[in-house]
PDB file of N, CA and C in Angstrom:
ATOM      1  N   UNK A   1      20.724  37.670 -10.737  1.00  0.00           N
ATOM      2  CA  UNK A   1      21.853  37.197 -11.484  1.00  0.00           C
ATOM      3  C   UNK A   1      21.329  36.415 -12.685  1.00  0.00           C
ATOM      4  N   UNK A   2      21.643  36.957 -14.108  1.00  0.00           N
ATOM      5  CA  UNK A   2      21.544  36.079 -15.293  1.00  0.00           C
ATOM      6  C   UNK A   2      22.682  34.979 -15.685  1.00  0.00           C
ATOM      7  N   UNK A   3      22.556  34.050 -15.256  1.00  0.00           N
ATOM      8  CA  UNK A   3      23.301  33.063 -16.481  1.00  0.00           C
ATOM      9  C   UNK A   3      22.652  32.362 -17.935  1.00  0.00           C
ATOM     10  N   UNK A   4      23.671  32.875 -18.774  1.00  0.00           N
ATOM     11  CA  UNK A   4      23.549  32.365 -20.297  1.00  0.00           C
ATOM     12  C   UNK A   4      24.054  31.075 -20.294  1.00  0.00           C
ATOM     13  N   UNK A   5      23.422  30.498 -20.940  1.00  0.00           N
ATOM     14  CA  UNK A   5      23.951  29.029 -21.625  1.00  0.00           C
ATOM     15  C   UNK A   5      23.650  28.717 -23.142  1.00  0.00           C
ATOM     16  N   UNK A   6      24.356  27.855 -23.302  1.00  0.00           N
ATOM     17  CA  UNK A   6      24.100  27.305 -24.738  1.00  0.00           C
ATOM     18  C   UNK A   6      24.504  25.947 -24.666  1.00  0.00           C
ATOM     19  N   UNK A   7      23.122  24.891 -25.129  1.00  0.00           N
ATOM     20  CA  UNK A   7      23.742  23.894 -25.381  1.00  0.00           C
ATOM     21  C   UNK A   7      23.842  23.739 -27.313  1.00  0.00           C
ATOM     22  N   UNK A   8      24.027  22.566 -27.564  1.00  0.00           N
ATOM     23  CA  UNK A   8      23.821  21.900 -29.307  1.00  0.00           C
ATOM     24  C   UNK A   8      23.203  20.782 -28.841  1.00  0.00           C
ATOM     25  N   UNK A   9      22.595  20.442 -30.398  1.00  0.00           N
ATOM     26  CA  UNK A   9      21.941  19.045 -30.487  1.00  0.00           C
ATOM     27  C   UNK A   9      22.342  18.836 -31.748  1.00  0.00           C
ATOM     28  N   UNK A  10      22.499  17.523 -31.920  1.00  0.00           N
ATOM     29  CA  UNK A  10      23.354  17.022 -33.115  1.00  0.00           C
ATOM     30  C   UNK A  10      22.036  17.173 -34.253  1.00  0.00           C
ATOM     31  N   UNK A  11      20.479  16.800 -34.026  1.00  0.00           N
ATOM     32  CA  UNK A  11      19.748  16.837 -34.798  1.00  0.00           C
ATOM     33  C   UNK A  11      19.084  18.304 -34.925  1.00  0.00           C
ATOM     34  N   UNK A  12      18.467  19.239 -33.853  1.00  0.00           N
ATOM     35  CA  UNK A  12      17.651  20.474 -34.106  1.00  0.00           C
ATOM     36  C   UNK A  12      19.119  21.316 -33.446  1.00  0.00           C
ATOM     37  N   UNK A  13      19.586  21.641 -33.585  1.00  0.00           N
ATOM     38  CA  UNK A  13      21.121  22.510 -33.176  1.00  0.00           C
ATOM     39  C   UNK A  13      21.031  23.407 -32.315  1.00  0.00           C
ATOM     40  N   UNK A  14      21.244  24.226 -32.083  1.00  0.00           N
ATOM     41  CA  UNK A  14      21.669  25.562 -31.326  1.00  0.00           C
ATOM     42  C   UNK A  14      20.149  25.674 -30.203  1.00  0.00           C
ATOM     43  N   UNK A  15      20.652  25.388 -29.245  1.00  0.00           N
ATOM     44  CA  UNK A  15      19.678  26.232 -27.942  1.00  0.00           C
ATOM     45  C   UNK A  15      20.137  26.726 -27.055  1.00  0.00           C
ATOM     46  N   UNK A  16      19.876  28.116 -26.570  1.00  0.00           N
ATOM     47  CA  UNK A  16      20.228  29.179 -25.750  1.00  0.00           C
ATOM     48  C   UNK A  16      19.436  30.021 -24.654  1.00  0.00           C
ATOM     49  N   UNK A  17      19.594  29.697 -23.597  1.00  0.00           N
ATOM     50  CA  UNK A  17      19.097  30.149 -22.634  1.00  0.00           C
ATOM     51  C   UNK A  17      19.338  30.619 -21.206  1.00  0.00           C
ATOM     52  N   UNK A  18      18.721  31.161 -20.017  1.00  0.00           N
ATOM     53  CA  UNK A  18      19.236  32.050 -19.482  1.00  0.00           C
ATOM     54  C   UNK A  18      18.108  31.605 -18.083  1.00  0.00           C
ATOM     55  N   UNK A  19      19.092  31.213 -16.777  1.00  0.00           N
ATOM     56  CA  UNK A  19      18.492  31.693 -15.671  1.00  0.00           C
ATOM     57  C   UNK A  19      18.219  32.126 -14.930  1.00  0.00           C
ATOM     58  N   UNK A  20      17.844  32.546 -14.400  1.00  0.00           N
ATOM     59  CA  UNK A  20      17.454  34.147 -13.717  1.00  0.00           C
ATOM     60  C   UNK A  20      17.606  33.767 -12.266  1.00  0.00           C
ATOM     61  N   UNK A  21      18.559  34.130 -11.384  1.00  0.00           N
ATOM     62  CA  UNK A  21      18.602  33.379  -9.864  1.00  0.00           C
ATOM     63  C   UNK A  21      18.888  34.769  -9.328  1.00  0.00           C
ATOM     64  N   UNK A  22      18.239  34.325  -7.551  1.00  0.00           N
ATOM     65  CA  UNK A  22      18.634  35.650  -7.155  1.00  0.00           C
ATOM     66  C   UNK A  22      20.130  35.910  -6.839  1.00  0.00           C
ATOM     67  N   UNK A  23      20.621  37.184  -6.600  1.00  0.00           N
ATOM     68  CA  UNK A  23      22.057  37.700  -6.682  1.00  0.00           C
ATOM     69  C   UNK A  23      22.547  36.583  -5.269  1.00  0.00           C
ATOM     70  N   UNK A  24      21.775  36.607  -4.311  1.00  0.00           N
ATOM     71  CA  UNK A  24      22.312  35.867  -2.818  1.00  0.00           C
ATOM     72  C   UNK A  24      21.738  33.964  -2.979  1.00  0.00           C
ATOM     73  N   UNK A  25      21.722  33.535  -4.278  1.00  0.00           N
ATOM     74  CA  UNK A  25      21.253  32.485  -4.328  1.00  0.00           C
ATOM     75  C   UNK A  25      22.525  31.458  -3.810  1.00  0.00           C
ATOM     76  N   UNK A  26      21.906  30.024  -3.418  1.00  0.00           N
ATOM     77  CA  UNK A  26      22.748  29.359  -2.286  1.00  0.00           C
ATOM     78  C   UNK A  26      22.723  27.656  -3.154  1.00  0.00           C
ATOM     79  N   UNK A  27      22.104  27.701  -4.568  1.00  0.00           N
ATOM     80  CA  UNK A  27      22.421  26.744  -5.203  1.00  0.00           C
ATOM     81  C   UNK A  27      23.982  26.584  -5.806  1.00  0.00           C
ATOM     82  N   UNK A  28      24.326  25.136  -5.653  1.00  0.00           N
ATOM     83  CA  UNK A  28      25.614  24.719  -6.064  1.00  0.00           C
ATOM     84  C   UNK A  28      25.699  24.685  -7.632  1.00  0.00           C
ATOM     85  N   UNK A  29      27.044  24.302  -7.936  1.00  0.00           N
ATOM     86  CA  UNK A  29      27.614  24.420  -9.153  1.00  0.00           C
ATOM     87  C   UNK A  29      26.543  23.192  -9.857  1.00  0.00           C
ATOM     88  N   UNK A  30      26.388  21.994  -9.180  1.00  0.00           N
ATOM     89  CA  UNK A  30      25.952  20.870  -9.415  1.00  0.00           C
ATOM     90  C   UNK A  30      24.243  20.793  -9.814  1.00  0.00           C
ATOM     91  N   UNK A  31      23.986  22.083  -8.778  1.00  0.00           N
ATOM     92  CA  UNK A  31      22.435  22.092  -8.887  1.00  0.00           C
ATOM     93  C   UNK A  31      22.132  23.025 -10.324  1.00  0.00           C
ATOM     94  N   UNK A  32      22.868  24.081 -10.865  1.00  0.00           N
ATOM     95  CA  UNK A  32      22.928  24.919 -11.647  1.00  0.00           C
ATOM     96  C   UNK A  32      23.005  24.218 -12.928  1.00  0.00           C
ATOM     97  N   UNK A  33      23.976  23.302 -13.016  1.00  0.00           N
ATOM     98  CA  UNK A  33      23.949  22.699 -14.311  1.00  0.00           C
ATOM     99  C   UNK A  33      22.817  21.529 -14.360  1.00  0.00           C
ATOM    100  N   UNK A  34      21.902  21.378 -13.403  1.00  0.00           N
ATOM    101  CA  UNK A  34      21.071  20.146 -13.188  1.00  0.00           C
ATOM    102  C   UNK A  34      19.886  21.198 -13.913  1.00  0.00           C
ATOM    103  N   UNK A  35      19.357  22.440 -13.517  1.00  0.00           N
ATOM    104  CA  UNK A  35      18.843  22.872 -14.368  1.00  0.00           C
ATOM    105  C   UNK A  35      18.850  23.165 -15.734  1.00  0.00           C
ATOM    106  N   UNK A  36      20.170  23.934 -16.089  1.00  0.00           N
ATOM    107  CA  UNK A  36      20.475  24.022 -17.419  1.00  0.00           C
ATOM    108  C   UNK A  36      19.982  22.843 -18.287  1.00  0.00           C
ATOM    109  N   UNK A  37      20.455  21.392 -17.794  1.00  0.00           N
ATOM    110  CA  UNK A  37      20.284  19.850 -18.287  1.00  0.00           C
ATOM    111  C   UNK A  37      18.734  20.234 -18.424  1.00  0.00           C
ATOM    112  N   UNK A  38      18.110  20.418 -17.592  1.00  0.00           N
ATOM    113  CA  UNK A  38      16.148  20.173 -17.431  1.00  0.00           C
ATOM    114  C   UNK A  38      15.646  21.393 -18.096  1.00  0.00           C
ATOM    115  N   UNK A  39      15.848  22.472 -18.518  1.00  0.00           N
ATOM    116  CA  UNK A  39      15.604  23.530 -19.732  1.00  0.00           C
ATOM    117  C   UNK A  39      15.496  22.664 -21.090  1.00  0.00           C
ATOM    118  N   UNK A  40      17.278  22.525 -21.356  1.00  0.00           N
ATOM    119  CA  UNK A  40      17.570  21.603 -22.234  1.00  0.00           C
ATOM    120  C   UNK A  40      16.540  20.407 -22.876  1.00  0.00           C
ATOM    121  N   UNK A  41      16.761  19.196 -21.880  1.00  0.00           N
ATOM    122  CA  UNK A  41      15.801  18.499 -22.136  1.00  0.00           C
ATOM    123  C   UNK A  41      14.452  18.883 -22.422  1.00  0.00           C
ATOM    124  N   UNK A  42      13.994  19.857 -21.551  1.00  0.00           N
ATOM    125  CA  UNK A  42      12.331  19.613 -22.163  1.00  0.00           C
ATOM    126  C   UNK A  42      12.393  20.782 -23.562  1.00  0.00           C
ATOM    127  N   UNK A  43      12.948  21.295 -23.740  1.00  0.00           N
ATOM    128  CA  UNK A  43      13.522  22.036 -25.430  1.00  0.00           C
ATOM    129  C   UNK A  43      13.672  20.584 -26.244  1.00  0.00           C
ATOM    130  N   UNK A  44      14.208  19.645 -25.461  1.00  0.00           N
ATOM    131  CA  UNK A  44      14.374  18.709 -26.868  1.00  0.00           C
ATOM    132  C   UNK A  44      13.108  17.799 -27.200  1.00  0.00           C
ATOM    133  N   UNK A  45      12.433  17.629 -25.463  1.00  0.00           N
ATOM    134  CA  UNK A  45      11.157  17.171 -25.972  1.00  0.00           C
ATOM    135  C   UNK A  45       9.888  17.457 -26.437  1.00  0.00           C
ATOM    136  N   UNK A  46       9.629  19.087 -26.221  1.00  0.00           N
ATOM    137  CA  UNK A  46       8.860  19.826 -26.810  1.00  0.00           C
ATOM    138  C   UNK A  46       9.070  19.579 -28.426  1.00  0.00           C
ATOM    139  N   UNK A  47      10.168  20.040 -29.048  1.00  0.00           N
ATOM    140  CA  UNK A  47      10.692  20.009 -30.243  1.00  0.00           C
ATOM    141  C   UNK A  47      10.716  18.537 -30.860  1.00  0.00           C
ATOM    142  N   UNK A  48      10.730  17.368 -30.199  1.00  0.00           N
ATOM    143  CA  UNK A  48      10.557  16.354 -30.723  1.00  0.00           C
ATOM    144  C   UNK A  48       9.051  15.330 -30.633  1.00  0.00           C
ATOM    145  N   UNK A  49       8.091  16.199 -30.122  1.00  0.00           N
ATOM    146  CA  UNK A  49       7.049  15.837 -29.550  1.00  0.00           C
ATOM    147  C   UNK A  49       6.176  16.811 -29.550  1.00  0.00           C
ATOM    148  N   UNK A  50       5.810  17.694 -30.309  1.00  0.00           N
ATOM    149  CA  UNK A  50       4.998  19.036 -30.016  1.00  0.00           C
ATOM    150  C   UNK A  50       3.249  18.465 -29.888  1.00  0.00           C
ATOM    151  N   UNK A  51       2.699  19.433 -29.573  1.00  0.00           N
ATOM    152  CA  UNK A  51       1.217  19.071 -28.797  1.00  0.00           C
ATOM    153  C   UNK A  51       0.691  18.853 -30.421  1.00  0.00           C
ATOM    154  N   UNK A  52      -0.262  18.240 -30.185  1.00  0.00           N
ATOM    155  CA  UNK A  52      -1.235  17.650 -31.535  1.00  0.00           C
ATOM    156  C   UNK A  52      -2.067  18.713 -31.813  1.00  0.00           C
ATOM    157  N   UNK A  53      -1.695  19.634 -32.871  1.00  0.00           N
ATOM    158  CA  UNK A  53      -2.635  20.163 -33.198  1.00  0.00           C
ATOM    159  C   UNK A  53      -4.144  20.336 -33.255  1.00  0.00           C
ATOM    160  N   UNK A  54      -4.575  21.649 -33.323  1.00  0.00           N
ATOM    161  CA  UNK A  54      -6.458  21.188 -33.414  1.00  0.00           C
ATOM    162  C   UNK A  54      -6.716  21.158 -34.596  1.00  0.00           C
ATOM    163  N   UNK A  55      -7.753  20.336 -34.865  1.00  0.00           N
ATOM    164  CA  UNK A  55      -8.452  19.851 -36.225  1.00  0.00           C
ATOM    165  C   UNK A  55      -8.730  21.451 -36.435  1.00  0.00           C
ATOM    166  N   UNK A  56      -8.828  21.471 -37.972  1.00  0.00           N
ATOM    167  CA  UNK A  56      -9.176  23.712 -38.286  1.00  0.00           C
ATOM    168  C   UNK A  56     -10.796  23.120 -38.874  1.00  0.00           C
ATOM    169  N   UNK A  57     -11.708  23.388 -38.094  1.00  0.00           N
ATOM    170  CA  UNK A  57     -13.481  23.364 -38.590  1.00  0.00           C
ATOM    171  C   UNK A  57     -13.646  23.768 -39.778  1.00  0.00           C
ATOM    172  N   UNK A  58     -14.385  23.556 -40.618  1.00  0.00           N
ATOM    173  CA  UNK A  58     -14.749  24.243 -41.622  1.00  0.00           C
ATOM    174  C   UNK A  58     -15.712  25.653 -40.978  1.00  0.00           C
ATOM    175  N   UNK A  59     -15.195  26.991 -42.166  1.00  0.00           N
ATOM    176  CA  UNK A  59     -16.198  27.406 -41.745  1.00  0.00           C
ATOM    177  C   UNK A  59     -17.625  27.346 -41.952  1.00  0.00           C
ATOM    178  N   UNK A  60     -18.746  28.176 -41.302  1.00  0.00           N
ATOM    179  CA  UNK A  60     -20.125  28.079 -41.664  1.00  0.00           C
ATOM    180  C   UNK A  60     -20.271  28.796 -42.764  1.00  0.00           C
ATOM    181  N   UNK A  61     -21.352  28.229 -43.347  1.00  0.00           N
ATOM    182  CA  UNK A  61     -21.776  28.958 -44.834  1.00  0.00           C
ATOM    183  C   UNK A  61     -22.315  30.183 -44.346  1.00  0.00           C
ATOM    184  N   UNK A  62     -22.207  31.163 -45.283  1.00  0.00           N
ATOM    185  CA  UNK A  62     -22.665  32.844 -45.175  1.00  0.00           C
ATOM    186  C   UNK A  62     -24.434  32.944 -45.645  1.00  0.00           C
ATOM    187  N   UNK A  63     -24.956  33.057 -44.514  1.00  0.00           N
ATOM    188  CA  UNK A  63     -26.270  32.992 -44.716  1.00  0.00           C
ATOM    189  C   UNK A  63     -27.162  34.409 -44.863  1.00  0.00           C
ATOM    190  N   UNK A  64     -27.756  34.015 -45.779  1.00  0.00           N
ATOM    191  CA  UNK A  64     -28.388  35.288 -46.284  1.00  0.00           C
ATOM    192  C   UNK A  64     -29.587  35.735 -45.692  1.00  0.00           C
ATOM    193  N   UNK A  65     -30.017  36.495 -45.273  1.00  0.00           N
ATOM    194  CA  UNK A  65     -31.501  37.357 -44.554  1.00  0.00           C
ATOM    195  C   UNK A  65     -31.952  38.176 -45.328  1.00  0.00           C
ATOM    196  N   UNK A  66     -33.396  38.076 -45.199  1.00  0.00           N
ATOM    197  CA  UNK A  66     -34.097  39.146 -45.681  1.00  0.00           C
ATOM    198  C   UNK A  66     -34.805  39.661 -44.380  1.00  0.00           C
ATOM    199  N   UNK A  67     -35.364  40.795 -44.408  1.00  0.00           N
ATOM    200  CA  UNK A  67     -36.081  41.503 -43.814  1.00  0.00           C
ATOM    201  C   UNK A  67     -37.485  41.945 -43.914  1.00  0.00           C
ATOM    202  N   UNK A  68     -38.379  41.203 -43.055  1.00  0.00           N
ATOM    203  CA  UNK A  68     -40.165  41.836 -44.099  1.00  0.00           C
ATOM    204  C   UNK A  68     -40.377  42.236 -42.149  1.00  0.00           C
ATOM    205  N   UNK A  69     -41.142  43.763 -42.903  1.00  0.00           N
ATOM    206  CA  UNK A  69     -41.547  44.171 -41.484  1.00  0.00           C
ATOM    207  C   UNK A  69     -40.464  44.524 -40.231  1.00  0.00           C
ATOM    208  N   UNK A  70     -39.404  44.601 -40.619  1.00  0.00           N
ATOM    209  CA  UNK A  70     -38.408  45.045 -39.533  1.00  0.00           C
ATOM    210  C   UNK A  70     -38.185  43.306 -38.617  1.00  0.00           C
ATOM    211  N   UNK A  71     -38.695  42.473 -39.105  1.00  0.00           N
ATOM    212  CA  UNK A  71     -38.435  41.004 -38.878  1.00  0.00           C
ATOM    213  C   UNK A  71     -37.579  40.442 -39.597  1.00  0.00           C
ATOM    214  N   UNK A  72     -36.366  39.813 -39.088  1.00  0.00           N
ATOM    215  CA  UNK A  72     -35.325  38.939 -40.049  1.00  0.00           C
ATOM    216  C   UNK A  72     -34.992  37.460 -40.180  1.00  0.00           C
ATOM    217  N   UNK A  73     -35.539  36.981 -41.343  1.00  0.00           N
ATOM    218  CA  UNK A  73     -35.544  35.941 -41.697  1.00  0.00           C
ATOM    219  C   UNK A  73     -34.228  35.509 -42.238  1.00  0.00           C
ATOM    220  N   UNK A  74     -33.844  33.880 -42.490  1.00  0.00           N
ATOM    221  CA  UNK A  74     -32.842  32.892 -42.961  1.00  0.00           C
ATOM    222  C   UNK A  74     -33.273  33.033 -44.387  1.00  0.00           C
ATOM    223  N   UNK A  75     -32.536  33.381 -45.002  1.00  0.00           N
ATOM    224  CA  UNK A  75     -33.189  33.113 -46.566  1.00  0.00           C
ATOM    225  C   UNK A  75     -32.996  31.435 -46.834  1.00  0.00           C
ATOM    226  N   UNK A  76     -34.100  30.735 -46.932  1.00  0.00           N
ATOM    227  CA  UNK A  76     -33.625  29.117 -47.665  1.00  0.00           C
ATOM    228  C   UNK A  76     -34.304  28.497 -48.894  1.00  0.00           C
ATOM    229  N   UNK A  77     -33.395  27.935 -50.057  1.00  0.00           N
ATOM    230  CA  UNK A  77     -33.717  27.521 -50.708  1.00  0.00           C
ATOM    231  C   UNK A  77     -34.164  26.481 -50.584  1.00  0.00           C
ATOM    232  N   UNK A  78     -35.383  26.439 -51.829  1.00  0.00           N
ATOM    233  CA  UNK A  78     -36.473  25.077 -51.631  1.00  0.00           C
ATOM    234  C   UNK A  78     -36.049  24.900 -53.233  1.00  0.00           C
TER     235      UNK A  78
END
């Protein structure tokens, strides 16, 4: 059994979602909307709290090789 919901939020608006219970499920009216509420909420705290990004590395410089003898060297300037 799918139930749709939709709540609002006065600041990030429109959230919509759906729980998936089985057809012979034995939760109450009370317990059903206790989830909907706990979807909800953590939608608002994800969205108002998102994980801290990772620092972006620089990349590594493109290093140049030469080849003497089928041996490969770092090319470095002196």
């Amino acid at each position: 059994m799918k139930i749709d919901f939709v709540r609002h939020h006065n600041k990030w608006g429109k959230f919509a979602d759906a729980l998936h219970l089985p057809d012979n499920h034995t939760f109450t009216l009370a317990q059903i909307e206790a989830m909907k509420d706990e979807r909800f909420n953590n939608w608002v705290n994800a969205v108002e709290n998102p994980p801290p990004s990772e620092p972006v590395s620089e990349p590594e410089p493109v290093k140049e090789y030469i080849v003497v003898n089928g041996v490969k060297y770092v090319r470095v300037e002196v």
